[in-house]
Structures are given as C-alpha cells and as structure tokens.
C-alpha atoms as a PDB file:
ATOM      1  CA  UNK A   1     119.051  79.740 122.353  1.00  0.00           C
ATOM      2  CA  UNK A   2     117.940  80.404 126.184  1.00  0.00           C
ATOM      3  CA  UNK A   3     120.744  82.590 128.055  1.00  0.00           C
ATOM      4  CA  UNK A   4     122.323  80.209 130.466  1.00  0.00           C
ATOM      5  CA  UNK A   5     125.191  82.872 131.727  1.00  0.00           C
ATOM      6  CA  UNK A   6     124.824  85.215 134.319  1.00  0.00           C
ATOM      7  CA  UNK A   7     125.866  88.690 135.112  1.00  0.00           C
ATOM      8  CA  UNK A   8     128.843  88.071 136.625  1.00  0.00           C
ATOM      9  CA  UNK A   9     130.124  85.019 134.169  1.00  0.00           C
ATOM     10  CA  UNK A  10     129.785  87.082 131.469  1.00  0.00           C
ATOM     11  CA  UNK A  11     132.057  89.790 132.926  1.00  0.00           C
ATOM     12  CA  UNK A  12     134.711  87.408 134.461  1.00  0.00           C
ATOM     13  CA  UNK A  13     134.416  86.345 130.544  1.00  0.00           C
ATOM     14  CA  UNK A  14     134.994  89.338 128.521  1.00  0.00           C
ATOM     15  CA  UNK A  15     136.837  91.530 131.353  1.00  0.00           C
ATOM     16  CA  UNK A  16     139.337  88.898 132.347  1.00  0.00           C
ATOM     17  CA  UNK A  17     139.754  85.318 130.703  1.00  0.00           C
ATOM     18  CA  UNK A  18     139.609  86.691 127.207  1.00  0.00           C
ATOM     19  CA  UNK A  19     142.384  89.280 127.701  1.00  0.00           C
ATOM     20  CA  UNK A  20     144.116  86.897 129.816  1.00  0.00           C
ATOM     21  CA  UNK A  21     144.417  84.675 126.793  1.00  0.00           C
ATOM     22  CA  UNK A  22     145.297  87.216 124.216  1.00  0.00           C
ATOM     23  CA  UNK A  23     148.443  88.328 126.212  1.00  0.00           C
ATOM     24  CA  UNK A  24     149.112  84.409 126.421  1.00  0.00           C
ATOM     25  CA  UNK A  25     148.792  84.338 122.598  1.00  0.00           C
ATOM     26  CA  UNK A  26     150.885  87.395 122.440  1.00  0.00           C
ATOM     27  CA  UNK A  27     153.711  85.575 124.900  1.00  0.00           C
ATOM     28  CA  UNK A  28     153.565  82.702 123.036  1.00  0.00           C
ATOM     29  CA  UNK A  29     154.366  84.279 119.767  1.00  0.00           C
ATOM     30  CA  UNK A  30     152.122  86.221 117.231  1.00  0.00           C
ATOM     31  CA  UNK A  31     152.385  83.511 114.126  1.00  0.00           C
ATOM     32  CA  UNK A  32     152.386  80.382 116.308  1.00  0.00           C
ATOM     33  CA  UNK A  33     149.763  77.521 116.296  1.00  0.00           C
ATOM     34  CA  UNK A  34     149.417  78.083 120.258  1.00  0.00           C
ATOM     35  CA  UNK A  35     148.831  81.756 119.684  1.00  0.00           C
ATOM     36  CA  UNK A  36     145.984  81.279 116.830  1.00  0.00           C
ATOM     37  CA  UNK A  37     144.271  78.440 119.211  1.00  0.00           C
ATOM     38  CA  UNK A  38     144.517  81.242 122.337  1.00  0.00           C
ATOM     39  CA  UNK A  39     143.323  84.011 120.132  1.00  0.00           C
ATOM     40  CA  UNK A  40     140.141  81.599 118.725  1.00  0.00           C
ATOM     41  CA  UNK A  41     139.616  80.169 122.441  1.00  0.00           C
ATOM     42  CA  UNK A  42     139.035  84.215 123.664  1.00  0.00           C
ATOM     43  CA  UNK A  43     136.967  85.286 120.436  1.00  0.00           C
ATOM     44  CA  UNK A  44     134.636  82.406 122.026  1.00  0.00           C
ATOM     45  CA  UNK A  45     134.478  83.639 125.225  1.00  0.00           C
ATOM     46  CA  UNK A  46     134.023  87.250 123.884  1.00  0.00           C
ATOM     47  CA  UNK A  47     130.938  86.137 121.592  1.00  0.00           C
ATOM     48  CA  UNK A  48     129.357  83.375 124.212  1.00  0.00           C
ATOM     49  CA  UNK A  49     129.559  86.539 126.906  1.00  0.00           C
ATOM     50  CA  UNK A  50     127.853  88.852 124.106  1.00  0.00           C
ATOM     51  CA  UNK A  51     125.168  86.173 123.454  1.00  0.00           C
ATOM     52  CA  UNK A  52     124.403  85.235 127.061  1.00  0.00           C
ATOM     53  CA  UNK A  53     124.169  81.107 126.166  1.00  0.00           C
ATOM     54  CA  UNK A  54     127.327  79.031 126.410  1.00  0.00           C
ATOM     55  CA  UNK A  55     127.063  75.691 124.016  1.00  0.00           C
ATOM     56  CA  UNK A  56     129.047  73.789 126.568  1.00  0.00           C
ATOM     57  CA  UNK A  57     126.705  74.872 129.509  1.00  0.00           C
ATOM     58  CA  UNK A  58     123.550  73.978 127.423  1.00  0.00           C
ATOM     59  CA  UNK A  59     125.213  70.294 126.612  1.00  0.00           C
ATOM     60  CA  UNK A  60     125.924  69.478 130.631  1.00  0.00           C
ATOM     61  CA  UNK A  61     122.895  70.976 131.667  1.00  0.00           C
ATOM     62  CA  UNK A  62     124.512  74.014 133.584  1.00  0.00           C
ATOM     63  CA  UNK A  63     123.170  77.420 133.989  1.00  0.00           C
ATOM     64  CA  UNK A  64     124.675  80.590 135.980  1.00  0.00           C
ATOM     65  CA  UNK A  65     122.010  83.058 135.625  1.00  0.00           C
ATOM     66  CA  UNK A  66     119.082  82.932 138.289  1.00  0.00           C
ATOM     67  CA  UNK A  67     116.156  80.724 137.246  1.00  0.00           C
ATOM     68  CA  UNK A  68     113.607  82.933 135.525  1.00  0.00           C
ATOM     69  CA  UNK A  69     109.831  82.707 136.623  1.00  0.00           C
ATOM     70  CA  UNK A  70     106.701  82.350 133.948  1.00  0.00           C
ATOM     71  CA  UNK A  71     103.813  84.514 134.583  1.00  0.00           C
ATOM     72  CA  UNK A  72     101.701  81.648 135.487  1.00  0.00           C
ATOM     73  CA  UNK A  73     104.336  80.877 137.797  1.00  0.00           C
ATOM     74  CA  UNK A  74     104.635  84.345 139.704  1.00  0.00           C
ATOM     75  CA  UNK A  75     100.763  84.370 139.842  1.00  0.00           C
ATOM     76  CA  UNK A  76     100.477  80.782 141.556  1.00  0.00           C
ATOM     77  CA  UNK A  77     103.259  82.188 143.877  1.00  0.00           C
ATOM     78  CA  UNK A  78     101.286  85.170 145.245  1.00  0.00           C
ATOM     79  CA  UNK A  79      98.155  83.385 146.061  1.00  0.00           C
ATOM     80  CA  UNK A  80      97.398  82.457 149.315  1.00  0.00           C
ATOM     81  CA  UNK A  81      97.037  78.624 150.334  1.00  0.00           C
END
C-alpha cells in the first residue's frame, strides 16, 4: 500500500481521536454495543496511523502527506531550460 497520511494526520490520529473515542466507549458503558463499535473505530485509527495508508483515503483519491518526487523527476527538475 503507498502511505497516503501525513505527519501531522497520523498524530491528530493516534494522540487525539483514538483516545477521544476510548473515553467515549468508556462513557458509554464498558459492555455496550456503542462502546465495542467506539473501541473498534479507534483500534482503526491506531493501526491506519501505524501503517501510514488510510483505505478510505486510497478509495476517494485523497492524500495528506506531501507528494513524493522520483529520481527521474528531481533530475529533470535541476536542469536548466
């Protein structure tokens, strides 16, 4: 899979939405069906940050990391027209 998260959407991911949603799983009681679909929901965000690529991102073509140059591509850059 190609990354298509960047620095800073992977830490909003694992520093605040996951925790975010295991205290909402917590508030909304430990053995409830909202609290298992919170708890899955933040393992997600937890393993998509740890991976870099986002499944949903890939499927509507969106990308947060900076666009990545080739080699060919940084050599055709630095010659002069």
């Amino acid at each position: 899979m190609k990354k298509n998260m960047g620095t800073t959407d992977r830490r909003l991911r694992t520093l605040l939405v996951a925790p975010a949603l295991v205290v909402g799983g917590v508030l909304a009681g430990p053995t409830g069906g909202l609290s298992i679909a919170l708890y899955a929901v933040a393992a997600v965000m937890v393993g998509t940050s740890a991976v870099g690529s986002c499944p949903l991102y890939s499927i509507f073509g969106l990308r947060t990391c900076p666009v990545q140059q080739t080699a060919a591509e940084d050599v055709a850059t630095a010659l002069p027209r």
